[in-house]
PDB file of N, CA and C in Angstrom:
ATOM      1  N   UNK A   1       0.842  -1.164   0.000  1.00  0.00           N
ATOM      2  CA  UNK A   1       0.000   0.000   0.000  1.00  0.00           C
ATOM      3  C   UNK A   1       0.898   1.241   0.000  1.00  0.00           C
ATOM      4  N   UNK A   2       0.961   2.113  -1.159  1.00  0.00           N
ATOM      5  CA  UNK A   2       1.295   3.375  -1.231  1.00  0.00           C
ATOM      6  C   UNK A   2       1.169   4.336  -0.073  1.00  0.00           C
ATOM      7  N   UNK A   3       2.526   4.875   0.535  1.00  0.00           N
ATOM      8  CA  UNK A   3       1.854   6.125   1.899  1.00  0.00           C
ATOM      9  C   UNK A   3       1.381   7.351   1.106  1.00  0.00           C
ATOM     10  N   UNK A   4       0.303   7.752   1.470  1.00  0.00           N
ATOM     11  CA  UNK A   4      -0.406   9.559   0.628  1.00  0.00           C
ATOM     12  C   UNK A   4       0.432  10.365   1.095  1.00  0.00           C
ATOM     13  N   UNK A   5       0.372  11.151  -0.392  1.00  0.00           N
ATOM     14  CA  UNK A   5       1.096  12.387   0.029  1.00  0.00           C
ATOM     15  C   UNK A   5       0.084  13.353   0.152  1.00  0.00           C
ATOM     16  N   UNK A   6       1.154  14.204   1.251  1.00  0.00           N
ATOM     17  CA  UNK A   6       0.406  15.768   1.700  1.00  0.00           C
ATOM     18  C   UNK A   6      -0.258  16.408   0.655  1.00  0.00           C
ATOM     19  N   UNK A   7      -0.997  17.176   0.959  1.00  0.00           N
ATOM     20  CA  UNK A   7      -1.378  18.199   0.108  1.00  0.00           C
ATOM     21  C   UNK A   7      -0.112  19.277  -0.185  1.00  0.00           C
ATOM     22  N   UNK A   8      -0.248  19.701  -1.540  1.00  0.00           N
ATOM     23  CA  UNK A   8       0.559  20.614  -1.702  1.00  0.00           C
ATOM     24  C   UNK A   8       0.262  22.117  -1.152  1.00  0.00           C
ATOM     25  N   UNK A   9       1.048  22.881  -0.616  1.00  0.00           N
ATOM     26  CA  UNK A   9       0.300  23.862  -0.526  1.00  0.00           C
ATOM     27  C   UNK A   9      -0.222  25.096  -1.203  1.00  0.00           C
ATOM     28  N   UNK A  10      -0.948  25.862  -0.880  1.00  0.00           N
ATOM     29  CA  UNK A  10      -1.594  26.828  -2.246  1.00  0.00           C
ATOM     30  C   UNK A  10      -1.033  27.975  -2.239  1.00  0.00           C
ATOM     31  N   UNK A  11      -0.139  28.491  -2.941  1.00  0.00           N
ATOM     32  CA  UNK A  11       0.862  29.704  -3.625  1.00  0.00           C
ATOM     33  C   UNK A  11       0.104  30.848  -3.596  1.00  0.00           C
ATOM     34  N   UNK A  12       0.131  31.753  -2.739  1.00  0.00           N
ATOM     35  CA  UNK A  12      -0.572  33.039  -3.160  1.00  0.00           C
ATOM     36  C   UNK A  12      -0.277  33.593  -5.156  1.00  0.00           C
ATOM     37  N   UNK A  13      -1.497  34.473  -5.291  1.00  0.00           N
ATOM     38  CA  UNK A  13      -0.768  34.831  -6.542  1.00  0.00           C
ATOM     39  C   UNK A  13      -0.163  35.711  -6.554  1.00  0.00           C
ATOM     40  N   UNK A  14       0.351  36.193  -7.819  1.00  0.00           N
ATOM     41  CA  UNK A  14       1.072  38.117  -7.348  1.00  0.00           C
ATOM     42  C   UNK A  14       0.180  39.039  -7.098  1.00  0.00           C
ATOM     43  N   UNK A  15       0.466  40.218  -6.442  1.00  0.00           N
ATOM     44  CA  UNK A  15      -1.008  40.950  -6.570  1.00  0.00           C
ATOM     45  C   UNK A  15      -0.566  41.382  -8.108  1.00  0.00           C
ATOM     46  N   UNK A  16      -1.975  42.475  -7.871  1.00  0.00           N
ATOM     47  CA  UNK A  16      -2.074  43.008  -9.566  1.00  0.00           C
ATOM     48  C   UNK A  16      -2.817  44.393  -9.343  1.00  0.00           C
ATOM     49  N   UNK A  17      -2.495  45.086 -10.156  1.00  0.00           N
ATOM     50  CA  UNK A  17      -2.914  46.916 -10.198  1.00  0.00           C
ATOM     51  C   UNK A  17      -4.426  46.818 -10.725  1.00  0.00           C
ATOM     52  N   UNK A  18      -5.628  47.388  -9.989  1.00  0.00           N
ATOM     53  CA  UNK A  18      -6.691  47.331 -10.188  1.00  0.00           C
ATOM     54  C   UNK A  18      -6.666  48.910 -11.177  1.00  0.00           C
ATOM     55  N   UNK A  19      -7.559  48.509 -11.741  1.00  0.00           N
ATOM     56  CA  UNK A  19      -8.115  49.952 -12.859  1.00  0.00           C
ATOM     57  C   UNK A  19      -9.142  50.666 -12.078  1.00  0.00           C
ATOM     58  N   UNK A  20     -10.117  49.884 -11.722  1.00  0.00           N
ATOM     59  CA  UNK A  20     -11.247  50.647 -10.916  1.00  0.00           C
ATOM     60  C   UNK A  20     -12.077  49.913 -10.012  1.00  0.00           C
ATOM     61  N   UNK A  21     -13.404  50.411  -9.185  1.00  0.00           N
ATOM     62  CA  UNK A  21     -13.927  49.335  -8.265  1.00  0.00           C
ATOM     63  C   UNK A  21     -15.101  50.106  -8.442  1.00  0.00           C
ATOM     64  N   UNK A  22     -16.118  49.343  -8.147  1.00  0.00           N
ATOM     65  CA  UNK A  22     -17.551  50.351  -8.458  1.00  0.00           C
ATOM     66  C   UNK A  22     -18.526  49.858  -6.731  1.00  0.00           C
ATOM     67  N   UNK A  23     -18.819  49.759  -6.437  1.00  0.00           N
ATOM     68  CA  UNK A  23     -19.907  48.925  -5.484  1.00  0.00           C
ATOM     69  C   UNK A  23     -20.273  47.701  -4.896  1.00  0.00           C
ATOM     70  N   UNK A  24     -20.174  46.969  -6.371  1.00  0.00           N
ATOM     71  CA  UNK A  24     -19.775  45.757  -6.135  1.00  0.00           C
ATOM     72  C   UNK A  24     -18.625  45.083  -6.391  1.00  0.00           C
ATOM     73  N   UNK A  25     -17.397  45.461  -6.521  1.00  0.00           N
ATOM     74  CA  UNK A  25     -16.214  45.020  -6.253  1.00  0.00           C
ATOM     75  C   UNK A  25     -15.324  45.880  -7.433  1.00  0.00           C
ATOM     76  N   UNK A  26     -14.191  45.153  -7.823  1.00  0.00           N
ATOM     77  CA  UNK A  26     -13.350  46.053  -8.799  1.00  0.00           C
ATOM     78  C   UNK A  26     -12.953  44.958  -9.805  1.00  0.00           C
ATOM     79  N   UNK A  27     -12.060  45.611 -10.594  1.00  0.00           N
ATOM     80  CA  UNK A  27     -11.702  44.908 -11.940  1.00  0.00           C
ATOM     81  C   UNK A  27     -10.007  45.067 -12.327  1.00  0.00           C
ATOM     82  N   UNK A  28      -9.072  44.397 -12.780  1.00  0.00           N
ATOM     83  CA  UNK A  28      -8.203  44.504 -13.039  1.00  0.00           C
ATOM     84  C   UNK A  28      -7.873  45.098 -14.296  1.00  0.00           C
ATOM     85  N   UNK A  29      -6.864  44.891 -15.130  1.00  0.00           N
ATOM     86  CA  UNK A  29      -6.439  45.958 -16.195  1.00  0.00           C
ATOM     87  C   UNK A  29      -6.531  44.658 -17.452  1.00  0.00           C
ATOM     88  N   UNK A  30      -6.699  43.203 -17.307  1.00  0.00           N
ATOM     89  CA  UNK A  30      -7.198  42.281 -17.657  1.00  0.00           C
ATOM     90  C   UNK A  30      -8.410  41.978 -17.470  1.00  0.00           C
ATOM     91  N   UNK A  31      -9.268  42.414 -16.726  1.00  0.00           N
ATOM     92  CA  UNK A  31     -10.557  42.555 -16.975  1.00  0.00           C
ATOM     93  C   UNK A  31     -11.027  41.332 -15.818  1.00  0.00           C
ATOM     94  N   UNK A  32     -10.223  40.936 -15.195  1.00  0.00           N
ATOM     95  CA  UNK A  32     -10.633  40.249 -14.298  1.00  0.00           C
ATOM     96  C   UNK A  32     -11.607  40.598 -13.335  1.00  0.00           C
ATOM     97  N   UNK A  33     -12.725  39.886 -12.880  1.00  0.00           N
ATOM     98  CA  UNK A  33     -13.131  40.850 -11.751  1.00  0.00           C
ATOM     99  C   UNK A  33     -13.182  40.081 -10.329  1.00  0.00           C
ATOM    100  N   UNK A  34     -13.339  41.068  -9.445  1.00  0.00           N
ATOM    101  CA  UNK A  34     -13.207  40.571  -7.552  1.00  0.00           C
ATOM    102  C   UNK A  34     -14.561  40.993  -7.281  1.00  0.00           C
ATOM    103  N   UNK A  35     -15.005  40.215  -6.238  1.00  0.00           N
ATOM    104  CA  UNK A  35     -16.472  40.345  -6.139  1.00  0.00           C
ATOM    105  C   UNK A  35     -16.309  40.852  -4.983  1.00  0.00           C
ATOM    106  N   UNK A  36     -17.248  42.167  -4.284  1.00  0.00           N
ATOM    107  CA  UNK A  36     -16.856  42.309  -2.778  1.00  0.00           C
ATOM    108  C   UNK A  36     -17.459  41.363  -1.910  1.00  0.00           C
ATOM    109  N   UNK A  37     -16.321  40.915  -0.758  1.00  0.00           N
ATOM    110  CA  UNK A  37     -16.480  40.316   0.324  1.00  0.00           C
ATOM    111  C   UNK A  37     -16.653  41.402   1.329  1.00  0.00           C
ATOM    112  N   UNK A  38     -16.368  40.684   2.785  1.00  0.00           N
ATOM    113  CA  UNK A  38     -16.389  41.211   3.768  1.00  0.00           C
ATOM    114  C   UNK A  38     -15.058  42.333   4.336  1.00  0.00           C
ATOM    115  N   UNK A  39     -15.479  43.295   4.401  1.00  0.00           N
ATOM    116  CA  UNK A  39     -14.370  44.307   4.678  1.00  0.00           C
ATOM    117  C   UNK A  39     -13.305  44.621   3.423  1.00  0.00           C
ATOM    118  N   UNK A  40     -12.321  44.164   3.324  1.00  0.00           N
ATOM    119  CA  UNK A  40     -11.215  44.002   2.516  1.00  0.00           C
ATOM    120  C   UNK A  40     -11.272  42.604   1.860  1.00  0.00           C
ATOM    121  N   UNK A  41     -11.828  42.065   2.010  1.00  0.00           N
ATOM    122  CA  UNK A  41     -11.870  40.738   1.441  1.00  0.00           C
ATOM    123  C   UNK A  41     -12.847  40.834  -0.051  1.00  0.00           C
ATOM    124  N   UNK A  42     -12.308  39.876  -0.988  1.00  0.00           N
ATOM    125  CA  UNK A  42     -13.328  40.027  -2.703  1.00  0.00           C
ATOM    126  C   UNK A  42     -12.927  38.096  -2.390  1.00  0.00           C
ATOM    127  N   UNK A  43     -13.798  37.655  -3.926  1.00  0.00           N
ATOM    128  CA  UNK A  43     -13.843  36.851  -4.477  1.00  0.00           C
ATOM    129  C   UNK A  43     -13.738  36.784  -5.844  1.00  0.00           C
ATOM    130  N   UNK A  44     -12.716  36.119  -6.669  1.00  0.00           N
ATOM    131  CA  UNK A  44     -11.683  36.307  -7.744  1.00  0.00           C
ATOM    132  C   UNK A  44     -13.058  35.258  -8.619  1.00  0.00           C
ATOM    133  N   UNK A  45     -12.955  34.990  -9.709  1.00  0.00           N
ATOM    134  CA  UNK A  45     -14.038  34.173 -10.958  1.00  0.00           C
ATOM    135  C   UNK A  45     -13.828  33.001 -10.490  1.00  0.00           C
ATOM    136  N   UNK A  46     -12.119  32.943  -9.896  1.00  0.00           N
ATOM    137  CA  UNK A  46     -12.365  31.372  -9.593  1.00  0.00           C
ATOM    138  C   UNK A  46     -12.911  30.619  -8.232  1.00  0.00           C
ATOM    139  N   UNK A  47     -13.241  31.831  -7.578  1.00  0.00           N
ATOM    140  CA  UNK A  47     -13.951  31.794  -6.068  1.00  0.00           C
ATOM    141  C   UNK A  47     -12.377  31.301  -5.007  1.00  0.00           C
ATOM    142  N   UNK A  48     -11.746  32.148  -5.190  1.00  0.00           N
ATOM    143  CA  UNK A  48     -10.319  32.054  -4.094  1.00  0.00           C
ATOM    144  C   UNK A  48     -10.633  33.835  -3.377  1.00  0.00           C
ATOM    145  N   UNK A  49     -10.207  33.618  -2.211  1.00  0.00           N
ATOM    146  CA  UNK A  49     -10.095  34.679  -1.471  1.00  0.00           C
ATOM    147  C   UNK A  49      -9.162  35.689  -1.941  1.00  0.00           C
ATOM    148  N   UNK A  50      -9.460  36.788  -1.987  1.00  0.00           N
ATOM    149  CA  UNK A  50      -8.764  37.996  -2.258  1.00  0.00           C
ATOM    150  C   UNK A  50      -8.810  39.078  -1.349  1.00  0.00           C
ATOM    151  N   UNK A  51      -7.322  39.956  -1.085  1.00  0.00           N
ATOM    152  CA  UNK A  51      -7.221  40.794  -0.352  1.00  0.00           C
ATOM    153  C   UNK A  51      -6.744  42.195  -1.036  1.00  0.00           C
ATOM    154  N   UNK A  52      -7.864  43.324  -1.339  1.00  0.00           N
ATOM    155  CA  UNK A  52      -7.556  44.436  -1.776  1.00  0.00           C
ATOM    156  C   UNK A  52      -6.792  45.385  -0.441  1.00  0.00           C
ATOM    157  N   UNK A  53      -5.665  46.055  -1.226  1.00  0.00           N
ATOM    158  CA  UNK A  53      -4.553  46.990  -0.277  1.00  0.00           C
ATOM    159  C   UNK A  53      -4.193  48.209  -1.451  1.00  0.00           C
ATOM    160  N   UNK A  54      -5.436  49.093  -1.060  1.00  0.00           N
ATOM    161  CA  UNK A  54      -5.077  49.968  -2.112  1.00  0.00           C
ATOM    162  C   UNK A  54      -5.528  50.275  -3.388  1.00  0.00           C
ATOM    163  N   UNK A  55      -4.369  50.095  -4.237  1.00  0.00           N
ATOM    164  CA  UNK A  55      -4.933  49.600  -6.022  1.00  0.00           C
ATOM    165  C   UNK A  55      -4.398  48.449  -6.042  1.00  0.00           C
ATOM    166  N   UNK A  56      -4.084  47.970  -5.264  1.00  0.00           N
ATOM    167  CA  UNK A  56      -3.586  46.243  -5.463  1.00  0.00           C
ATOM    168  C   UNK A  56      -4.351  45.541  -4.944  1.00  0.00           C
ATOM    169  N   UNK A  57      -4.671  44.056  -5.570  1.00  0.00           N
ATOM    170  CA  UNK A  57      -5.085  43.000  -5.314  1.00  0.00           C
ATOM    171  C   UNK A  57      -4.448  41.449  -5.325  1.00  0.00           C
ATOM    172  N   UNK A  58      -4.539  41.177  -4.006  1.00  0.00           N
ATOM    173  CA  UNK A  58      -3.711  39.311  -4.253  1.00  0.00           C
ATOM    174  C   UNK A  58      -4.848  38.332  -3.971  1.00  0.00           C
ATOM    175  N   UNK A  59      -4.435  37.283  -4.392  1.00  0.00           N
ATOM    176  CA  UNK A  59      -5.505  36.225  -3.943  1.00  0.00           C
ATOM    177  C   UNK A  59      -4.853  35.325  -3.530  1.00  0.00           C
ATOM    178  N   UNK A  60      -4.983  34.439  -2.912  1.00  0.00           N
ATOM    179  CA  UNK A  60      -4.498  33.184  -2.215  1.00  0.00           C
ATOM    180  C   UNK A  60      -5.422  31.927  -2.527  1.00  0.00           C
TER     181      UNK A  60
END
């Protein structure tokens, strides 16, 4: 019987320079968009947590 391996762990991404944010969240200069969460917190298309600081955005 094979021993399992760990999970790998999950790489933040780089942040990235937002263009603008309207109400319901903001958009990148790729057109990506963050959905607003709670406080500082969004949700990226692929539903990973994101932390806006500014005009920057990272996700983890």
């Amino acid at each position: 019987m094979a021993i399992p391996q760990p999970p790998q762990a999950v790489r933040p991404e780089r942040p990235v320079p937002l263009t603008g944010c309207d109400p319901g969240g903001c958009r990148d200069a790729a057109g990506n968009r963050y959905n607003n969460g709670a406080g500082s917190t969004y949700l990226n298309d692929a539903g990973r947590l994101c932390t806006r600081n500014g005009t920057w955005m990272q996700c983890f």
